[in-house]
N, C-alpha and C. Protein backbone atom coordinates (compact mmCIF):
# COMPACT_ATOMS: atom_id res chain seq x y z
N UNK A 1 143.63 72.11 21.96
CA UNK A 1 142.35 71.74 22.42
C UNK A 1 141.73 70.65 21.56
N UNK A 2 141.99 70.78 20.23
CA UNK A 2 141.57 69.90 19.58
C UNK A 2 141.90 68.46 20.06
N UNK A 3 143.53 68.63 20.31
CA UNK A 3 143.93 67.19 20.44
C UNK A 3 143.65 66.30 22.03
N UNK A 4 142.78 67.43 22.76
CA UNK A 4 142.45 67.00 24.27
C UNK A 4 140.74 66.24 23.37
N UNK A 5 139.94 67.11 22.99
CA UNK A 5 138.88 66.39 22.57
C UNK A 5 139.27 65.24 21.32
N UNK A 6 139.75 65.09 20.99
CA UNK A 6 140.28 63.65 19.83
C UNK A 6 140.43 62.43 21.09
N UNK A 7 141.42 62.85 22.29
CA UNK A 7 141.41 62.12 22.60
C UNK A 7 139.77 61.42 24.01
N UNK A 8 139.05 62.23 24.22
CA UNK A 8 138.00 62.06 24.73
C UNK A 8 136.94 61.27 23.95
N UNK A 9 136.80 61.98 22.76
CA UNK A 9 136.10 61.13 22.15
C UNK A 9 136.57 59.45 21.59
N UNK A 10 137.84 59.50 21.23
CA UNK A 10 138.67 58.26 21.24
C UNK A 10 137.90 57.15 22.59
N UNK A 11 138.42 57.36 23.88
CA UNK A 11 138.42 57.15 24.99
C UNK A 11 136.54 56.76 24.94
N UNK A 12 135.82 57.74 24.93
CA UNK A 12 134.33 57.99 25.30
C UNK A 12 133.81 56.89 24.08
N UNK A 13 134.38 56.79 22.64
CA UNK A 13 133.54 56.08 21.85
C UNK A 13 134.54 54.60 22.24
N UNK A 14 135.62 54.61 22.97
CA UNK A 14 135.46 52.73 23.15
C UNK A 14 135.28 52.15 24.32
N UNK A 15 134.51 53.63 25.16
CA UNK A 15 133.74 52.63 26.54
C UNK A 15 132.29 51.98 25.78
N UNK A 16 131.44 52.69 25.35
CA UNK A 16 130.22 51.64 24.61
C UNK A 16 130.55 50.31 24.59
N UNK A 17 131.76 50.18 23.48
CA UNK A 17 132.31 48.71 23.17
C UNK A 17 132.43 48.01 23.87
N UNK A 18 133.12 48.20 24.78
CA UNK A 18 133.82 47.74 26.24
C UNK A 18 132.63 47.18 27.11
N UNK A 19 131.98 48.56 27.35
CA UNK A 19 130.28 47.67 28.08
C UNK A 19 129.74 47.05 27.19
N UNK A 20 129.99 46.79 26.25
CA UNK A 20 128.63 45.84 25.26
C UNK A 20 129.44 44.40 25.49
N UNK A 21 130.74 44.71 25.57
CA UNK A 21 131.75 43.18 25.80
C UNK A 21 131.08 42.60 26.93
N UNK A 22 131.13 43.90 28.15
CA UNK A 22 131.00 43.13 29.58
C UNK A 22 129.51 42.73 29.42
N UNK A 23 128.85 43.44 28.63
CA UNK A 23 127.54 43.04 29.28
C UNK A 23 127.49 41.47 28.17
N UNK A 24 127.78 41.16 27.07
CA UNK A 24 127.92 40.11 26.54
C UNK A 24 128.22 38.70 27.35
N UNK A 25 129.24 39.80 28.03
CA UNK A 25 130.21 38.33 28.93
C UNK A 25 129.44 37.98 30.09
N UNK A 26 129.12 38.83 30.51
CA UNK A 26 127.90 38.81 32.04
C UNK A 26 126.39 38.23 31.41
N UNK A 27 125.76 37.68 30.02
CA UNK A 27 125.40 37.43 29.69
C UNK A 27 125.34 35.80 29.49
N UNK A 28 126.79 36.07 28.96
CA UNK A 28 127.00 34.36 29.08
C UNK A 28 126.94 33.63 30.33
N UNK A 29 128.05 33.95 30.87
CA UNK A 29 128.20 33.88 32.55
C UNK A 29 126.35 33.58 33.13
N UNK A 30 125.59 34.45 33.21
CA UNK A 30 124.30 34.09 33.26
C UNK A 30 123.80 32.88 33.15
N UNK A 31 123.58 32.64 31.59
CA UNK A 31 122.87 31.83 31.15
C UNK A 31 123.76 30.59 31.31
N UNK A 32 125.41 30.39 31.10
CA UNK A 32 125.70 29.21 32.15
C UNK A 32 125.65 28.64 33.13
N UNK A 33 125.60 30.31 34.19
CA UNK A 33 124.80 29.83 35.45
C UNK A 33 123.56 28.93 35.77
N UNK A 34 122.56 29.47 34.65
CA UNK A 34 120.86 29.08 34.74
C UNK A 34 121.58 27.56 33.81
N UNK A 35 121.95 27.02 33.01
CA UNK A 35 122.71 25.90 32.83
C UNK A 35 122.61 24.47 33.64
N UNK A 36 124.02 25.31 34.06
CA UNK A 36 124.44 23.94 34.96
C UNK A 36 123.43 24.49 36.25
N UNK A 37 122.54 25.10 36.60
CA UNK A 37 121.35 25.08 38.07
C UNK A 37 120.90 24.32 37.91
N UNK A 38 120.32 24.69 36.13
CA UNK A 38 119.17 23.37 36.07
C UNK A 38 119.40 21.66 35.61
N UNK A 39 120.88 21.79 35.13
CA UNK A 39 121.36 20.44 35.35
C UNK A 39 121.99 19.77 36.72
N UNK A 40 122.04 20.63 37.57
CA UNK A 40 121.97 20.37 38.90
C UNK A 40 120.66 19.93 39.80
N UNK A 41 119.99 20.63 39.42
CA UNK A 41 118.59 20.11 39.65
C UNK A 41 117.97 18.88 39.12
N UNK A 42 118.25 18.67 38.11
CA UNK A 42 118.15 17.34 37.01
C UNK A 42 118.98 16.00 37.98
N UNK A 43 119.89 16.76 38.28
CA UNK A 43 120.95 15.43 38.50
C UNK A 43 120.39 15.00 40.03
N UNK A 44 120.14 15.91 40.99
CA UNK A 44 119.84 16.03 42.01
C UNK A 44 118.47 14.91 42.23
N UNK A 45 117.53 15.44 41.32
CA UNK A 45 116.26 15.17 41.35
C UNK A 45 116.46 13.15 41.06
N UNK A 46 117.40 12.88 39.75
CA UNK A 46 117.65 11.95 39.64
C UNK A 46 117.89 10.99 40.55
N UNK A 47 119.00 11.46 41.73
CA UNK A 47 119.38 10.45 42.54
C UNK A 47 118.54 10.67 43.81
N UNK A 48 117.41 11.15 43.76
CA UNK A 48 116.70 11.11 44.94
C UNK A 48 115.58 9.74 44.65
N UNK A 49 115.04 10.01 43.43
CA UNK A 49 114.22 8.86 42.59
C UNK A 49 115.35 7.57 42.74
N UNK A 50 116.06 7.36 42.51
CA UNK A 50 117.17 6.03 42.81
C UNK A 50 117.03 6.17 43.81
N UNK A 51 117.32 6.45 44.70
CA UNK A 51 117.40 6.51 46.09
C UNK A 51 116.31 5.62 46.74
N UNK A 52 115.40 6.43 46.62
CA UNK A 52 113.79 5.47 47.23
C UNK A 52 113.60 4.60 46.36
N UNK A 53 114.20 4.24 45.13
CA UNK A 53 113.88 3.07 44.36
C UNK A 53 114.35 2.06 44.83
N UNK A 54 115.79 2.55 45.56
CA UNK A 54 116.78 1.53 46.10
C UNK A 54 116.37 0.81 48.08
N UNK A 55 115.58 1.61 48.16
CA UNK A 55 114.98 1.86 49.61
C UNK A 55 114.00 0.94 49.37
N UNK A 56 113.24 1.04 48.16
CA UNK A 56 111.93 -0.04 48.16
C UNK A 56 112.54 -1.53 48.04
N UNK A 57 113.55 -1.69 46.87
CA UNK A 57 114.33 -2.57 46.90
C UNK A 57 114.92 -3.42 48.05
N UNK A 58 115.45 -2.55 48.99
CA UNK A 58 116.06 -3.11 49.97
C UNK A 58 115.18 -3.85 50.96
N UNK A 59 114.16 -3.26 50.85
CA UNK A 59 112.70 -3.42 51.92
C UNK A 59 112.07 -4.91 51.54
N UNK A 60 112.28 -4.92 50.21
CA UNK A 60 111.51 -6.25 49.40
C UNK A 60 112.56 -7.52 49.84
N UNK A 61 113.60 -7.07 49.42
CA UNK A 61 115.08 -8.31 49.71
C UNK A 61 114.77 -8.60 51.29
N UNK A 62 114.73 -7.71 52.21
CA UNK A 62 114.70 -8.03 53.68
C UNK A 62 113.40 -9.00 53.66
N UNK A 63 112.93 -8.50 52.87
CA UNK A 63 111.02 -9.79 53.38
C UNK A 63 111.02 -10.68 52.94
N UNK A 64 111.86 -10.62 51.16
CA UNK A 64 111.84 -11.99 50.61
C UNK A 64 112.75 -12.94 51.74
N UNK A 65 114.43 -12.53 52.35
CA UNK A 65 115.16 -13.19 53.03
C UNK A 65 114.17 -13.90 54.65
N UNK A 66 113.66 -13.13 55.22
CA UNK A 66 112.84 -13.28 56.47
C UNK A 66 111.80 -14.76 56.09
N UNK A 67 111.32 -13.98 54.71
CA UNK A 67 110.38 -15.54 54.31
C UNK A 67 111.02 -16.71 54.19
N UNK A 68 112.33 -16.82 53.56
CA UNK A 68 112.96 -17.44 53.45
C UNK A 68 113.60 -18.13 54.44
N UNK A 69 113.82 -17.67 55.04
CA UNK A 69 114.29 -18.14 56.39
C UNK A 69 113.08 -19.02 57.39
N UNK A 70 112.23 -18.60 57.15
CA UNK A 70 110.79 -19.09 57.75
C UNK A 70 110.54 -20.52 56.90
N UNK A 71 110.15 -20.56 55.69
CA UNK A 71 110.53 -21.65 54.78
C UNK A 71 111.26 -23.01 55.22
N UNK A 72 112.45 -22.39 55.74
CA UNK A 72 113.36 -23.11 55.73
C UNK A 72 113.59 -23.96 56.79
N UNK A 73 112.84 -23.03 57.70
CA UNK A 73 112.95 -23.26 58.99
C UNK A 73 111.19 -24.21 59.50
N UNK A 74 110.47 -24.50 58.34
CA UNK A 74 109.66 -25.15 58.35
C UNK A 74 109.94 -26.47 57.67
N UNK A 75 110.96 -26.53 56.51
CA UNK A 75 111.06 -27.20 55.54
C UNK A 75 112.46 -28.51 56.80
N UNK A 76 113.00 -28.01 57.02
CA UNK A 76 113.83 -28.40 58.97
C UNK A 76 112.94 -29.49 59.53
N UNK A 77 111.82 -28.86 59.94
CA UNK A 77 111.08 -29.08 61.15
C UNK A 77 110.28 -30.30 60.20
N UNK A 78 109.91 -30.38 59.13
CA UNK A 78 109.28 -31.39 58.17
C UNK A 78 110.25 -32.58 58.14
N UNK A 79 111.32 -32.32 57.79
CA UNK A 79 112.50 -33.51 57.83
C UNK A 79 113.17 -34.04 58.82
N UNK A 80 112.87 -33.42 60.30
CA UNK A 80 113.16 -33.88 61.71
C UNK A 80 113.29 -35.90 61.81
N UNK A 81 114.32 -36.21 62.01
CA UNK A 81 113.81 -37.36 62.26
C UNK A 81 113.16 -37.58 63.33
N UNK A 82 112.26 -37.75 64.22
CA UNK A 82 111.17 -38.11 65.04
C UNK A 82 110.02 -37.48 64.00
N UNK A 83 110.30 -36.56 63.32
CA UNK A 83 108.87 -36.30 62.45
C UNK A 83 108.81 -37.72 61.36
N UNK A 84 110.03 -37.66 60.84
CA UNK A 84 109.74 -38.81 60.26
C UNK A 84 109.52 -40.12 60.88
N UNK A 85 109.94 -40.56 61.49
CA UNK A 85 109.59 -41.74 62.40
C UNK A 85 108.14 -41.92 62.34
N UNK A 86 107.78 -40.95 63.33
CA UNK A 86 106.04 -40.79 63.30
C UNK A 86 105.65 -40.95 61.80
N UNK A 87 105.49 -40.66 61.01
CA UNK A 87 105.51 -40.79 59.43
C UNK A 87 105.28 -41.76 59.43
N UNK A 88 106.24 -42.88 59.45
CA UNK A 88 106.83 -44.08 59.10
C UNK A 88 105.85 -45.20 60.37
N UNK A 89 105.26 -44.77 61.15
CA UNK A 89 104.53 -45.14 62.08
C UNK A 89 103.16 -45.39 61.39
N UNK A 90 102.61 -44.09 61.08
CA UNK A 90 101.02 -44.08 61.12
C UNK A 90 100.96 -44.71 59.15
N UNK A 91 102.48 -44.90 58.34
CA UNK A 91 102.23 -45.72 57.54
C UNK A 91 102.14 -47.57 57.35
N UNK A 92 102.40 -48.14 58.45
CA UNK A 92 102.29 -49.67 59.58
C UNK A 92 103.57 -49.63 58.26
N UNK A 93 104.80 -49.22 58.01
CA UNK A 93 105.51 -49.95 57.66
C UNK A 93 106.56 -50.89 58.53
N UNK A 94 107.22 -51.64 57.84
CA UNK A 94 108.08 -52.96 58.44
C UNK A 94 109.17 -52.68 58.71
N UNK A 95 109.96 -52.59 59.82
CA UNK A 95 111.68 -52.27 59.90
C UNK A 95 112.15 -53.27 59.25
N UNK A 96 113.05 -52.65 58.73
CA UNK A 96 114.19 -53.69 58.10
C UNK A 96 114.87 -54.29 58.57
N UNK A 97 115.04 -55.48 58.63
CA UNK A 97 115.58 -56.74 59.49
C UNK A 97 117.62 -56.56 58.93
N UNK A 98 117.72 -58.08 58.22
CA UNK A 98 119.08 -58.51 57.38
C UNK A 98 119.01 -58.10 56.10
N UNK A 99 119.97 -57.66 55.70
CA UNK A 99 119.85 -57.49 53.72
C UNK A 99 120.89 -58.68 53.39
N UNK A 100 120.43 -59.65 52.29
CA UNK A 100 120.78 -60.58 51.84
C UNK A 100 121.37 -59.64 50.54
N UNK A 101 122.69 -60.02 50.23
CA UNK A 101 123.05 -59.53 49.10
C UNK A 101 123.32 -60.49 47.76
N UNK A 102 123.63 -59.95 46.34
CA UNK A 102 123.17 -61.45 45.64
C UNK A 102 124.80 -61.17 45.29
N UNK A 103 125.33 -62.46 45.22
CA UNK A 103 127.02 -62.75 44.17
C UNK A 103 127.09 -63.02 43.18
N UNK A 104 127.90 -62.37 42.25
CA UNK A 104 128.13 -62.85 40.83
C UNK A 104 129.16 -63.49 40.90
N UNK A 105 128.59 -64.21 39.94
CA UNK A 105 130.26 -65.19 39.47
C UNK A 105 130.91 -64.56 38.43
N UNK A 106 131.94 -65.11 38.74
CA UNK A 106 132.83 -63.99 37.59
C UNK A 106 133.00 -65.35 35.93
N UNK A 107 132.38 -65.96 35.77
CA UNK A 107 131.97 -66.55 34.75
C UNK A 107 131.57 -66.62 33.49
N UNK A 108 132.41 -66.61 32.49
CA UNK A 108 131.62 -65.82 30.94
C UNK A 108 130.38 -67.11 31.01
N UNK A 109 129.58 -65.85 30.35
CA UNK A 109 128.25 -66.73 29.93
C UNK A 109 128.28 -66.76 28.48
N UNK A 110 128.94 -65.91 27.39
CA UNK A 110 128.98 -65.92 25.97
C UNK A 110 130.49 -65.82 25.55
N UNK A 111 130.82 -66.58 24.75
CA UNK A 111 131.93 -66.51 24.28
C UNK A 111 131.78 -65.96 22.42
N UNK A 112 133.13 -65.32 22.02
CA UNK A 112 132.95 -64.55 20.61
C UNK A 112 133.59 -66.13 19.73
């Protein structure tokens, strides 16, 4: 009888241990869980802020390009030749007739 209770108490004093392990380990397990949640949340939260940062971004590029295009499409319409013509009208300038060009002689003028 003795050696039935030796072994009970054996048995009975290293379940304590055993649950103090699991509950240790279920402990950790836990608090890695709550961990990486809240670095999930972190990370999450992060790319939502990029996100609409990148959204405002994109919004600005489309208006700057649109302006640009408008610009351009004015800056066109300024350099039209009939715009210029008219220009060249209400300034009474002179059409250009003949261009007289001048010749050099191939002649030293200084000698060493």
């Amino acid at each position: 009888m003795t050696d039935f209770k030796n072994k009970l108490n054996t048995s009975a004093s290293s379940r304590p241990g055993r649950r103090l392990n699991l509950k240790v380990i279920n402990m950790a397990l836990f608090s890695l869980l709550i961990v990486f949640g809240l670095g999930y949340i972190v990370c999450i939260n992060d790319l939502t802020v990029k996100g609409f940062a990148l959204e405002r971004l994109k919004n600005q590029a489309n208006a700057l390009a649109s302006d640009n295009q408008e610009i351009e499409s004015k800056m066109m319409a300024m350099q039209s030749y009939n715009n210029l013509i008219n220009k060249v009208k209400d300034l009474n300038m002179v059409a250009v007739g003949e261009v007289d060009y001048l010749t050099v002689n191939n002649t030293m003028v200084a000698k060493k």
